[in-house]
PDB file of N, CA and C in Angstrom:
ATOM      1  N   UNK A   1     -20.203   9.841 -38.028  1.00  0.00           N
ATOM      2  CA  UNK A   1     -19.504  11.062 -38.397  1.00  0.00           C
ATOM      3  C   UNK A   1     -18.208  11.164 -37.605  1.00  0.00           C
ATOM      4  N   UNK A   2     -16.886  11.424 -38.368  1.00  0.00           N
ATOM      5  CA  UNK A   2     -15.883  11.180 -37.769  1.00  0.00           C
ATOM      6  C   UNK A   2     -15.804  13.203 -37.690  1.00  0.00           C
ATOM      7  N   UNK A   3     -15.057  13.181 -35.988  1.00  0.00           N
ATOM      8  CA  UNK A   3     -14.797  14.324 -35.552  1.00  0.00           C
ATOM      9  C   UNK A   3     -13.358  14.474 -34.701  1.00  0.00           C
ATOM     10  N   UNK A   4     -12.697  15.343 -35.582  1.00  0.00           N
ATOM     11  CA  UNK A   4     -11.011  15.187 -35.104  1.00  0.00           C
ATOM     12  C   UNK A   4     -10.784  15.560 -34.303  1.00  0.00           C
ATOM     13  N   UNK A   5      -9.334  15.145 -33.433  1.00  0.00           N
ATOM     14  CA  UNK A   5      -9.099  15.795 -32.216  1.00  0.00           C
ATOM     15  C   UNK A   5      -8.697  17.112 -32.419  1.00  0.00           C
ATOM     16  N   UNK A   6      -8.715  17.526 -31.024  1.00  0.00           N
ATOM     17  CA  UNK A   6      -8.522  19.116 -30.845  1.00  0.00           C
ATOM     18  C   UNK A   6      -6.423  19.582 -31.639  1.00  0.00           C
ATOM     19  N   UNK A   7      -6.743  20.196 -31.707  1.00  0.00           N
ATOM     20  CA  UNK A   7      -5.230  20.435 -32.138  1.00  0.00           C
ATOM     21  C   UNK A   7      -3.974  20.416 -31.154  1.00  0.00           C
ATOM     22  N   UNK A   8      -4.852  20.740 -29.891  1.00  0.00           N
ATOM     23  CA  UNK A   8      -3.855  21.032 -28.499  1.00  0.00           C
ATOM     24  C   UNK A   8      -3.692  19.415 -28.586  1.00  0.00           C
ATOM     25  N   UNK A   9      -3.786  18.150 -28.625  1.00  0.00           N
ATOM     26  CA  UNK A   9      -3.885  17.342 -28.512  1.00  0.00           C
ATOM     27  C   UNK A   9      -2.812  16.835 -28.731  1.00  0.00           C
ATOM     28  N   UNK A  10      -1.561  15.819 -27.618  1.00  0.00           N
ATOM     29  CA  UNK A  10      -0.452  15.411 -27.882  1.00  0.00           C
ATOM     30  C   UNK A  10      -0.239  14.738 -29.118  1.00  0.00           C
ATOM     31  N   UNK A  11      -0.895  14.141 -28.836  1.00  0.00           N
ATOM     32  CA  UNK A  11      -0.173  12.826 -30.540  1.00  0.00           C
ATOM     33  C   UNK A  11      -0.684  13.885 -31.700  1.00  0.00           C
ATOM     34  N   UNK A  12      -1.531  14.980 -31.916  1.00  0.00           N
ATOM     35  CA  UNK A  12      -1.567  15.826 -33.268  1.00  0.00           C
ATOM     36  C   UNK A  12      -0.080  16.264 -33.012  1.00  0.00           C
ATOM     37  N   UNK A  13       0.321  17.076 -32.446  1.00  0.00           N
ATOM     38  CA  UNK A  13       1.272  17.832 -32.085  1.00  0.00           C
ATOM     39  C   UNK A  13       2.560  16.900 -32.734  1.00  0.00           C
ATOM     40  N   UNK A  14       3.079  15.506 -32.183  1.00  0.00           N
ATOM     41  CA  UNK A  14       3.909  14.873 -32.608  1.00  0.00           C
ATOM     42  C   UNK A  14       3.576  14.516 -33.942  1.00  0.00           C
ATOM     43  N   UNK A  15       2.327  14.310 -34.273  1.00  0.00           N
ATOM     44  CA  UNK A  15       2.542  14.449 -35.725  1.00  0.00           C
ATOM     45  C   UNK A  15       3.216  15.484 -36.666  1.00  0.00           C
ATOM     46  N   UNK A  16       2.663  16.543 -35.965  1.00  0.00           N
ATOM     47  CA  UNK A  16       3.377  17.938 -36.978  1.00  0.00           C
ATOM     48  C   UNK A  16       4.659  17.865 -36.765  1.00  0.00           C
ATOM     49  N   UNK A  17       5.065  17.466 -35.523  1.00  0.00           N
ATOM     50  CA  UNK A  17       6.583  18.050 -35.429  1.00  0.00           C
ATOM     51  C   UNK A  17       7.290  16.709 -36.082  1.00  0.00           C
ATOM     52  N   UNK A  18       6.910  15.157 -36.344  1.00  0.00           N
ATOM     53  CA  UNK A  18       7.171  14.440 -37.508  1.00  0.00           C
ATOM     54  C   UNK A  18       7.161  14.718 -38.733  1.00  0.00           C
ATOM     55  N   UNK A  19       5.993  15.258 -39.270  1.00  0.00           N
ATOM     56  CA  UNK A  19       5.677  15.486 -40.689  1.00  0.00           C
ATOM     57  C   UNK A  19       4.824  14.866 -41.106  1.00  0.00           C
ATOM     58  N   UNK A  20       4.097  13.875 -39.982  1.00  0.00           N
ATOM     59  CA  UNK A  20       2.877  13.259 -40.754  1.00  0.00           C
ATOM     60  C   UNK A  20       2.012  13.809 -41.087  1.00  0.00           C
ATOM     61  N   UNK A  21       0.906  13.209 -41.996  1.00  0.00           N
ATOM     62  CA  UNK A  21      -0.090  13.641 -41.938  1.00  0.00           C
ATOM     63  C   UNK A  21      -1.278  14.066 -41.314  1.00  0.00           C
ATOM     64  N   UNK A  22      -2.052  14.893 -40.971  1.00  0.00           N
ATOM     65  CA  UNK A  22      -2.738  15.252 -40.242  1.00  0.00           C
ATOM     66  C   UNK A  22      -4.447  15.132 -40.364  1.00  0.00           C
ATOM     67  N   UNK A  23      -4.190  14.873 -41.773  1.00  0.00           N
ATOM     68  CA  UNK A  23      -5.368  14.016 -42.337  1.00  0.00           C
ATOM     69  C   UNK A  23      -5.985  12.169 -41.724  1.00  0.00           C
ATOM     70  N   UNK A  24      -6.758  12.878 -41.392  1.00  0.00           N
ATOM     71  CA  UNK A  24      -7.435  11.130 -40.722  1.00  0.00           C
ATOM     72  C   UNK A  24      -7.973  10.433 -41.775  1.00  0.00           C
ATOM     73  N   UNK A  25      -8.348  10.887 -42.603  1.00  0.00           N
ATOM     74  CA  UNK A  25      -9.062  10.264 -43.198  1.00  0.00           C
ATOM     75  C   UNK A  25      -8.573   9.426 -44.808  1.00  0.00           C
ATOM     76  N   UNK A  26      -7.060   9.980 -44.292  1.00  0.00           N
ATOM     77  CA  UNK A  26      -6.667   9.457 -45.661  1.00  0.00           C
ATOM     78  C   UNK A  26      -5.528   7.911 -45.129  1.00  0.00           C
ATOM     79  N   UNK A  27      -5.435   7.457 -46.444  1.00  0.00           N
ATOM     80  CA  UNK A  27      -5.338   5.670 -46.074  1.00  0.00           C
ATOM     81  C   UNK A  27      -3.856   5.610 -46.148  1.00  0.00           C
ATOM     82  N   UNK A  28      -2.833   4.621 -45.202  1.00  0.00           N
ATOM     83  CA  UNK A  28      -1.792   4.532 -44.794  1.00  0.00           C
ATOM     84  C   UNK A  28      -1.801   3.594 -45.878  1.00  0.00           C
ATOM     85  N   UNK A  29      -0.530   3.367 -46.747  1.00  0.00           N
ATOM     86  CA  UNK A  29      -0.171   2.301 -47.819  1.00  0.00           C
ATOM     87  C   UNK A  29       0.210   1.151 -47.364  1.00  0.00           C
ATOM     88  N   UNK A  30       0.343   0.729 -45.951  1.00  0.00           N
ATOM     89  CA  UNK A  30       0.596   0.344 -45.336  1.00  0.00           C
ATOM     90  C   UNK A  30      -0.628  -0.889 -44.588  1.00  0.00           C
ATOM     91  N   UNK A  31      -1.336  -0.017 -44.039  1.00  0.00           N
ATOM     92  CA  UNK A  31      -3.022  -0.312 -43.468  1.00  0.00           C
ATOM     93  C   UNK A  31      -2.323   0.448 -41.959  1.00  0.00           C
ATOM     94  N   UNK A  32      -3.201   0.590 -40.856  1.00  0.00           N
ATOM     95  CA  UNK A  32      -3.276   0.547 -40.042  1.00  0.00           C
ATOM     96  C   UNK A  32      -2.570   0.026 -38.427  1.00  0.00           C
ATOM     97  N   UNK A  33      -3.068  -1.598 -39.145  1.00  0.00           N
ATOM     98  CA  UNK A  33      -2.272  -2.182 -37.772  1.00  0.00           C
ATOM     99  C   UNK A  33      -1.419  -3.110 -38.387  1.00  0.00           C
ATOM    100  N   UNK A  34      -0.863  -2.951 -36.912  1.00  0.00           N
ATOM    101  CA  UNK A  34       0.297  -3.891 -37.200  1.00  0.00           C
ATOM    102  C   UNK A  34       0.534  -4.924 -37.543  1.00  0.00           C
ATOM    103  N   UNK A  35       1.740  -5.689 -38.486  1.00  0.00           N
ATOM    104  CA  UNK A  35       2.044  -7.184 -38.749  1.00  0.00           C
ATOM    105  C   UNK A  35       2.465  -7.726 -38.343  1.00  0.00           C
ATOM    106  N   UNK A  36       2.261  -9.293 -38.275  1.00  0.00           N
ATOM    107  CA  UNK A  36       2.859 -10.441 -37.546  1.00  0.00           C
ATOM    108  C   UNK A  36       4.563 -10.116 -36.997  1.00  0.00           C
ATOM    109  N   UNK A  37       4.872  -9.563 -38.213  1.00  0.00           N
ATOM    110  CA  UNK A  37       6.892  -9.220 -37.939  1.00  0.00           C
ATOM    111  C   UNK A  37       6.878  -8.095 -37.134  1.00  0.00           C
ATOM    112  N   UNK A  38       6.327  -7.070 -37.500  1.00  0.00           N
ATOM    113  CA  UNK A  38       6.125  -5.769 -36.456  1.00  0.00           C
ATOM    114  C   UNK A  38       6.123  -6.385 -34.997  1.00  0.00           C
ATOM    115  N   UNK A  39       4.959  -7.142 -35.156  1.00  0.00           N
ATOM    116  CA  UNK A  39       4.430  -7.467 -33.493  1.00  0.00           C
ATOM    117  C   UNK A  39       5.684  -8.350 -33.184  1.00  0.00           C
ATOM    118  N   UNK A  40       6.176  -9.534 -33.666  1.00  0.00           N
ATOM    119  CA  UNK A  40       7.546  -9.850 -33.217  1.00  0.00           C
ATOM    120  C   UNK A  40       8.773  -9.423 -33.057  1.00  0.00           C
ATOM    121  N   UNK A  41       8.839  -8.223 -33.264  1.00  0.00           N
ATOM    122  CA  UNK A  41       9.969  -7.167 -33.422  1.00  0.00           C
ATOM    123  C   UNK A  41       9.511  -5.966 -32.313  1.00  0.00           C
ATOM    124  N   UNK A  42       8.326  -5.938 -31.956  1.00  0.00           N
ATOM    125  CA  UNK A  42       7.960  -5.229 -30.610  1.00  0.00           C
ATOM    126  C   UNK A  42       8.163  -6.452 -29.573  1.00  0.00           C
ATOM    127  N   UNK A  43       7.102  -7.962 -29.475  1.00  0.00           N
ATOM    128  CA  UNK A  43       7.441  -8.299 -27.973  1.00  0.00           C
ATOM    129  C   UNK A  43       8.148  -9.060 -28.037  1.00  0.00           C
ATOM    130  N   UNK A  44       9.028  -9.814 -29.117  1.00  0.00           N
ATOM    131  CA  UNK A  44      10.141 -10.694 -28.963  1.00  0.00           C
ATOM    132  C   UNK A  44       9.536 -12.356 -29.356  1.00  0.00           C
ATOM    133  N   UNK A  45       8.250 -12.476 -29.215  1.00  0.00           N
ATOM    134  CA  UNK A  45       7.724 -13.487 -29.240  1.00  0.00           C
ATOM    135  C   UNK A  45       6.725 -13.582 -30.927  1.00  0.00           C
ATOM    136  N   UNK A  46       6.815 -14.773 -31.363  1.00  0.00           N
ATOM    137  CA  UNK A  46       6.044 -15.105 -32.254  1.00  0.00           C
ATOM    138  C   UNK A  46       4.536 -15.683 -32.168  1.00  0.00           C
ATOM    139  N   UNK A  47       4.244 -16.326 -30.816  1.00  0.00           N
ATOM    140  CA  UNK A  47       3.365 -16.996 -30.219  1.00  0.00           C
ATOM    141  C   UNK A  47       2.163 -15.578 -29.910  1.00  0.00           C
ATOM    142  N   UNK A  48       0.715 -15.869 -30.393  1.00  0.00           N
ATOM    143  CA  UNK A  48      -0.066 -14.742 -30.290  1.00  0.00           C
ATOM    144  C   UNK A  48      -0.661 -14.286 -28.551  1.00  0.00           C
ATOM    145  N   UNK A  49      -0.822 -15.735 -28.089  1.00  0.00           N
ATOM    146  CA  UNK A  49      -0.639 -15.754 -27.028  1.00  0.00           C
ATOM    147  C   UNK A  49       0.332 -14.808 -25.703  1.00  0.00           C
ATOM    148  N   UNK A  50       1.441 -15.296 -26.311  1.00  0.00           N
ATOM    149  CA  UNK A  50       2.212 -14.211 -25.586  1.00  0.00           C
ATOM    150  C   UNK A  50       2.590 -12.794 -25.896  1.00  0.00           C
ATOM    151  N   UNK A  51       2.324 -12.860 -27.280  1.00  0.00           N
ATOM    152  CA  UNK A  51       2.288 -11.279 -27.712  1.00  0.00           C
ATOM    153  C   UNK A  51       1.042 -10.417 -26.967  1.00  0.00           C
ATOM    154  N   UNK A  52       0.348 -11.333 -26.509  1.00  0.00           N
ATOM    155  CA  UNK A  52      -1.229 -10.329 -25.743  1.00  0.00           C
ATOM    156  C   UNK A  52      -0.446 -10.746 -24.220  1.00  0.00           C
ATOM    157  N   UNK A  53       0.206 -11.764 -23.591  1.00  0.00           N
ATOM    158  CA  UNK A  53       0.738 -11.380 -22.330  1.00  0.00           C
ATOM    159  C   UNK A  53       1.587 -10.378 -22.541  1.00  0.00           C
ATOM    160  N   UNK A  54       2.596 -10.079 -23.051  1.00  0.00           N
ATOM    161  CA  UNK A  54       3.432  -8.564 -22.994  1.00  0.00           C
ATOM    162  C   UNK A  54       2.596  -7.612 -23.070  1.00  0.00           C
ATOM    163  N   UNK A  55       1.678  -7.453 -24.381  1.00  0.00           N
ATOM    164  CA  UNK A  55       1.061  -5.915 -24.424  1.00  0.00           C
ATOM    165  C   UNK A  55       0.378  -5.621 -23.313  1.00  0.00           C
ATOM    166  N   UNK A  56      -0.341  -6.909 -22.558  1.00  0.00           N
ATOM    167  CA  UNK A  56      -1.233  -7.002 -21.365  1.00  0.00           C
ATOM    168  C   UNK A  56      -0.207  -6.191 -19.540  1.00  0.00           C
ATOM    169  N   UNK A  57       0.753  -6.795 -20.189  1.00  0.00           N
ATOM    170  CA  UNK A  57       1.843  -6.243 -18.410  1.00  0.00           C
ATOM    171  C   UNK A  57       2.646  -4.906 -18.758  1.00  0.00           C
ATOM    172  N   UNK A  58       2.484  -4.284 -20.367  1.00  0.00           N
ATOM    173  CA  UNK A  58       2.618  -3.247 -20.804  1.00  0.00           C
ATOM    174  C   UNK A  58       1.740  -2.149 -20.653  1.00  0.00           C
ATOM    175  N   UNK A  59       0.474  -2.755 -20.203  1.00  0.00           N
ATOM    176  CA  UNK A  59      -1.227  -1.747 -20.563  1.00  0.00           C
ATOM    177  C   UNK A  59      -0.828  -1.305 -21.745  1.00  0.00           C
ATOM    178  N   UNK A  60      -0.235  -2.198 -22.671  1.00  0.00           N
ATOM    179  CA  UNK A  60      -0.859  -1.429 -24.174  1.00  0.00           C
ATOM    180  C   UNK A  60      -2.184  -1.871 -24.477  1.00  0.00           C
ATOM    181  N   UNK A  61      -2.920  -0.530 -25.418  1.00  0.00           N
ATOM    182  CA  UNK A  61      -4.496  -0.999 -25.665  1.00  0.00           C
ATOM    183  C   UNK A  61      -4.083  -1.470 -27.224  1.00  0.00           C
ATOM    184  N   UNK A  62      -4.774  -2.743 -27.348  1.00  0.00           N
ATOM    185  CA  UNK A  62      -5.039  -3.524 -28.092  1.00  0.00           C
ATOM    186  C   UNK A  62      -6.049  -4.717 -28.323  1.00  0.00           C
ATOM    187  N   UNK A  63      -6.513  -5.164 -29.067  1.00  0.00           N
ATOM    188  CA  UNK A  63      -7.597  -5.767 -29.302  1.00  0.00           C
ATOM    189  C   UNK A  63      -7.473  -7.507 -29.415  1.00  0.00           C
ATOM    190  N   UNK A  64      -7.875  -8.173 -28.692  1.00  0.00           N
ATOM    191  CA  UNK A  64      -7.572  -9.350 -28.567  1.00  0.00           C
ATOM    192  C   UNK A  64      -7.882 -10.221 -30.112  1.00  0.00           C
ATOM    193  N   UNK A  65      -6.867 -11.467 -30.729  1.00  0.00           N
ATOM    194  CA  UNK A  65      -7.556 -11.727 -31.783  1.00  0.00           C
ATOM    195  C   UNK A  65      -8.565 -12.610 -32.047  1.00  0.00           C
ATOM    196  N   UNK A  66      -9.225 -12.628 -33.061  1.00  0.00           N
ATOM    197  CA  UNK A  66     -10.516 -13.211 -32.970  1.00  0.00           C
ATOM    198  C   UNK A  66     -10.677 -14.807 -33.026  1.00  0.00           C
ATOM    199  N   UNK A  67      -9.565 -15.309 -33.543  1.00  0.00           N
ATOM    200  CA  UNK A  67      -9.467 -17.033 -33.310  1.00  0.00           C
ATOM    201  C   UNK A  67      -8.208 -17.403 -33.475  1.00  0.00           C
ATOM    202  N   UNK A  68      -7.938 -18.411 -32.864  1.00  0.00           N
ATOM    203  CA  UNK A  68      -6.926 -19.259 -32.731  1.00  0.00           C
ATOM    204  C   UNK A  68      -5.740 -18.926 -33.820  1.00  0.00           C
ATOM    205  N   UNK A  69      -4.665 -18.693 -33.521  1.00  0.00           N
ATOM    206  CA  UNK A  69      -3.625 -18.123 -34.653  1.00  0.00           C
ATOM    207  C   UNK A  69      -3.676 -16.979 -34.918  1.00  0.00           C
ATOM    208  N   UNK A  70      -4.607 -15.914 -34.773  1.00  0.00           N
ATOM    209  CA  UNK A  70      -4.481 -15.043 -35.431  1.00  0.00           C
ATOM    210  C   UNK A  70      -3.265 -14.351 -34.092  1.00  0.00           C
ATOM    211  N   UNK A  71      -3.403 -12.593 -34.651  1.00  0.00           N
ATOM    212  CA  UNK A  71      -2.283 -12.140 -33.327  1.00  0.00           C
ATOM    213  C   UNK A  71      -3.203 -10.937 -32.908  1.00  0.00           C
ATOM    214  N   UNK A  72      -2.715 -10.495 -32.300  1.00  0.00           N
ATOM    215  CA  UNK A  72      -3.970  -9.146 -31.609  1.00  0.00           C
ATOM    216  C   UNK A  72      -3.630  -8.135 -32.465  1.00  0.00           C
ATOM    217  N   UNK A  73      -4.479  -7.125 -32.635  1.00  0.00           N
ATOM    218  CA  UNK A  73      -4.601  -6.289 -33.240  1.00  0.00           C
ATOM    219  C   UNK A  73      -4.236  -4.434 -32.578  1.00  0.00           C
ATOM    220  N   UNK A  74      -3.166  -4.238 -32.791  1.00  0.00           N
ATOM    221  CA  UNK A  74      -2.325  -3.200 -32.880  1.00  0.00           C
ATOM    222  C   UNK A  74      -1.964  -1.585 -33.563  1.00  0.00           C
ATOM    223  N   UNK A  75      -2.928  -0.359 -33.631  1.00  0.00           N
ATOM    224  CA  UNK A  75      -2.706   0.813 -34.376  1.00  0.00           C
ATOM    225  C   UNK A  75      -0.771   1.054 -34.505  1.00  0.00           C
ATOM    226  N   UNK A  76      -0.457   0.966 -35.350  1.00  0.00           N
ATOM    227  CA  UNK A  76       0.572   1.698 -35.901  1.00  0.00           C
ATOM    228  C   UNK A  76       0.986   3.159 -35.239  1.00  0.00           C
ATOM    229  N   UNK A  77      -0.096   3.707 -35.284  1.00  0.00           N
ATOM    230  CA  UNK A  77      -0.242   5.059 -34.761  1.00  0.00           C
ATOM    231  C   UNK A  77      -0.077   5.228 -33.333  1.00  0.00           C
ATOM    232  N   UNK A  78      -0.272   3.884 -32.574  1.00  0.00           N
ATOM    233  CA  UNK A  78      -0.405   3.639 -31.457  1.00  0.00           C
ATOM    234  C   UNK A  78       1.094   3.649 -30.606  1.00  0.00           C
ATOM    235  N   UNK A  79       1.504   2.909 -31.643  1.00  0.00           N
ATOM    236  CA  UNK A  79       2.543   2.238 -31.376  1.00  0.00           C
ATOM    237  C   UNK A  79       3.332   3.201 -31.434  1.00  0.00           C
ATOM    238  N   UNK A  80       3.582   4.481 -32.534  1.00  0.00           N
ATOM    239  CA  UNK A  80       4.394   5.368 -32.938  1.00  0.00           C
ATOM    240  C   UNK A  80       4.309   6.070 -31.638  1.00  0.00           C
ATOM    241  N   UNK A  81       2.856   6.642 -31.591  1.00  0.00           N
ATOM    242  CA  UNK A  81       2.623   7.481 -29.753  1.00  0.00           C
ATOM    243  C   UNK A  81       3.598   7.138 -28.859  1.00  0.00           C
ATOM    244  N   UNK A  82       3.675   5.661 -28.480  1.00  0.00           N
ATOM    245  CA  UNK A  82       4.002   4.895 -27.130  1.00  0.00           C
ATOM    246  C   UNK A  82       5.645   4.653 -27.362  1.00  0.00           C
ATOM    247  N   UNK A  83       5.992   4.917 -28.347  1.00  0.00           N
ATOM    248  CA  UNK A  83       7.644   4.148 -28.487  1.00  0.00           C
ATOM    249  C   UNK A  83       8.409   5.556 -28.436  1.00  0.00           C
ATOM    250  N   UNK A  84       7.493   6.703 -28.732  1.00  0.00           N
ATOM    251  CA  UNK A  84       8.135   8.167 -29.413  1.00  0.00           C
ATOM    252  C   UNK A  84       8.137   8.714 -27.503  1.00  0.00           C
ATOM    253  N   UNK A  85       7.751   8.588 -26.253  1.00  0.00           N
ATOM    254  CA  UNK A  85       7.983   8.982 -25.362  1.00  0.00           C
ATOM    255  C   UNK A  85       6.210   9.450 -24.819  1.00  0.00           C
ATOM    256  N   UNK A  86       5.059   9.692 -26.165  1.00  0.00           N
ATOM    257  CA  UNK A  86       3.953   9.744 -25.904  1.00  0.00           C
ATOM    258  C   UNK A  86       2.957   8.725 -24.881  1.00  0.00           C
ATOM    259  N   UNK A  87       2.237   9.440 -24.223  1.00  0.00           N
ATOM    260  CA  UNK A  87       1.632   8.289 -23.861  1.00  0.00           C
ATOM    261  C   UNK A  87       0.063   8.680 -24.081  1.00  0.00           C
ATOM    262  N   UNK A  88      -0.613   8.033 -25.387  1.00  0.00           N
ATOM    263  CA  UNK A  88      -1.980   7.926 -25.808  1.00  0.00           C
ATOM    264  C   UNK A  88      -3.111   8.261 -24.638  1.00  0.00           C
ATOM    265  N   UNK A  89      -3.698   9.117 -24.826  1.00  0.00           N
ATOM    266  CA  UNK A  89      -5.007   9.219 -24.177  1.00  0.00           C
ATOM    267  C   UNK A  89      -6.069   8.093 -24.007  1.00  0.00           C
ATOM    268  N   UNK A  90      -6.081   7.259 -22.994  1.00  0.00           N
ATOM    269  CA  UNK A  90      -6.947   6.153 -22.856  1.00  0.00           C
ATOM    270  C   UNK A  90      -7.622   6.280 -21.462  1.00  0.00           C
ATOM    271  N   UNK A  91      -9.152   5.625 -21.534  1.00  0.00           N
ATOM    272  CA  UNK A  91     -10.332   6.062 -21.206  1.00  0.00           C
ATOM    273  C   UNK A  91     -10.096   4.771 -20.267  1.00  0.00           C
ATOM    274  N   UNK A  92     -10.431   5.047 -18.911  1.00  0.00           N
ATOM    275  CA  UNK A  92     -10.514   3.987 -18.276  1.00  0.00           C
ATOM    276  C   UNK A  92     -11.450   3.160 -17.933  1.00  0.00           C
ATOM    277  N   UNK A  93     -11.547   2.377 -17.381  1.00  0.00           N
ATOM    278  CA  UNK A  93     -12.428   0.962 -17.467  1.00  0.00           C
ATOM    279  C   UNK A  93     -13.627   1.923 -16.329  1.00  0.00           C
ATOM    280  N   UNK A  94     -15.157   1.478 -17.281  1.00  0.00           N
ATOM    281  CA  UNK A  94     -16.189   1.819 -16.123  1.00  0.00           C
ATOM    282  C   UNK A  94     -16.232   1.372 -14.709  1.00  0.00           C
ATOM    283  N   UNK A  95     -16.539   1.962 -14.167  1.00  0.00           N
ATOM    284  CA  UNK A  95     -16.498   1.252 -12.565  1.00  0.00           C
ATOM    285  C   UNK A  95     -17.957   1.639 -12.374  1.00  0.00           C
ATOM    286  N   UNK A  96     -18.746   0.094 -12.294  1.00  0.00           N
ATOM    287  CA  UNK A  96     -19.910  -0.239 -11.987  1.00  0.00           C
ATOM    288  C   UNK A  96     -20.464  -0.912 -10.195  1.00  0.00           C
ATOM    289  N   UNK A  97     -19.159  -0.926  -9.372  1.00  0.00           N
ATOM    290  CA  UNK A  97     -19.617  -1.527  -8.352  1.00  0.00           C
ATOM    291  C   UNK A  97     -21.038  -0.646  -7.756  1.00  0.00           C
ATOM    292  N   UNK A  98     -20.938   0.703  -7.602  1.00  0.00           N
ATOM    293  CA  UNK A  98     -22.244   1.036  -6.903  1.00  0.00           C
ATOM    294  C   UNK A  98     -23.783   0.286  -7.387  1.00  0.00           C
ATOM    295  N   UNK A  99     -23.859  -0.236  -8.597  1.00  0.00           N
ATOM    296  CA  UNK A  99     -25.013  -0.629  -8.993  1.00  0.00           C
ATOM    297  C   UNK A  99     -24.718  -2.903  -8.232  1.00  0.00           C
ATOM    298  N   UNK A 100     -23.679  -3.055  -8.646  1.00  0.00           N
ATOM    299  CA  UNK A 100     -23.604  -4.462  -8.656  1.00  0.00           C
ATOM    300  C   UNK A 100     -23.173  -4.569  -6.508  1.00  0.00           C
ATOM    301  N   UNK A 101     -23.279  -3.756  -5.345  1.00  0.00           N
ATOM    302  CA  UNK A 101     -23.037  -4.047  -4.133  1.00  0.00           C
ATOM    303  C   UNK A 101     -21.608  -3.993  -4.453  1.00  0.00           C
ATOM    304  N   UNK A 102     -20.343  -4.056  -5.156  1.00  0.00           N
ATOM    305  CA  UNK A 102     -18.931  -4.138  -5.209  1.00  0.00           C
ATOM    306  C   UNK A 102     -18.788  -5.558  -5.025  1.00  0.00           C
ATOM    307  N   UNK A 103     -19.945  -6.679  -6.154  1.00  0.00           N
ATOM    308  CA  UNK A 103     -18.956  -7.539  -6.385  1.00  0.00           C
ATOM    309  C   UNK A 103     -18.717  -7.760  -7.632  1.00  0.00           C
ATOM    310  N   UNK A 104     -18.649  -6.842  -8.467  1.00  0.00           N
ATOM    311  CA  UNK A 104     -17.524  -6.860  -9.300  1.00  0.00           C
ATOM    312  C   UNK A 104     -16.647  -6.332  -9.464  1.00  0.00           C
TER     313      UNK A 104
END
């Protein structure tokens, strides 16, 4: 069950004051994430490899790709957040040392 963000919520907010839609649930003509040219027109590089070293020394969240050639996988929406002066609400990495003694 999909449950939307709160309205106080930055990136809703830049939506309205864009004009996007505010509807989640309806489909971008577009898709989602980003394309090979997009992503080379963000890190300069064509190589998928290095398109995940930039997003990586960027902390952009993105999804590594799943085999050889492909390129990582990128929200649109994400991207709009992060380029527009937004910076996306992201959840930080669990921190498990109390259970593992701190060696991980």
């Amino acid at each position: 069950m999909y449950t939307p963000f709160k309205s106080d919520h930055p990136y809703e907010t830049y939506r309205l004051k864009v004009g996007l839609s505010t509807d989640h649930n309806a489909s971008s003509s577009f898709g989602a994430l980003m394309a090979r040219e997009e992503l080379f027109a963000l890190t300069g590089t064509m190589q998928p490899k290095r398109m995940c070293a930039w997003l990586e020394a960027r902390s952009w969240a993105y999804e590594p790709p799943a085999r050889r050639g492909d390129i990582p996988k990128v929200l649109r929406s994400y991207r709009d957040a992060r380029l527009s002066g937004l910076q996306p609400y992201r959840m930080k990495k669990a921190n498990y040392s109390f259970m593992t003694g701190g060696i991980l």
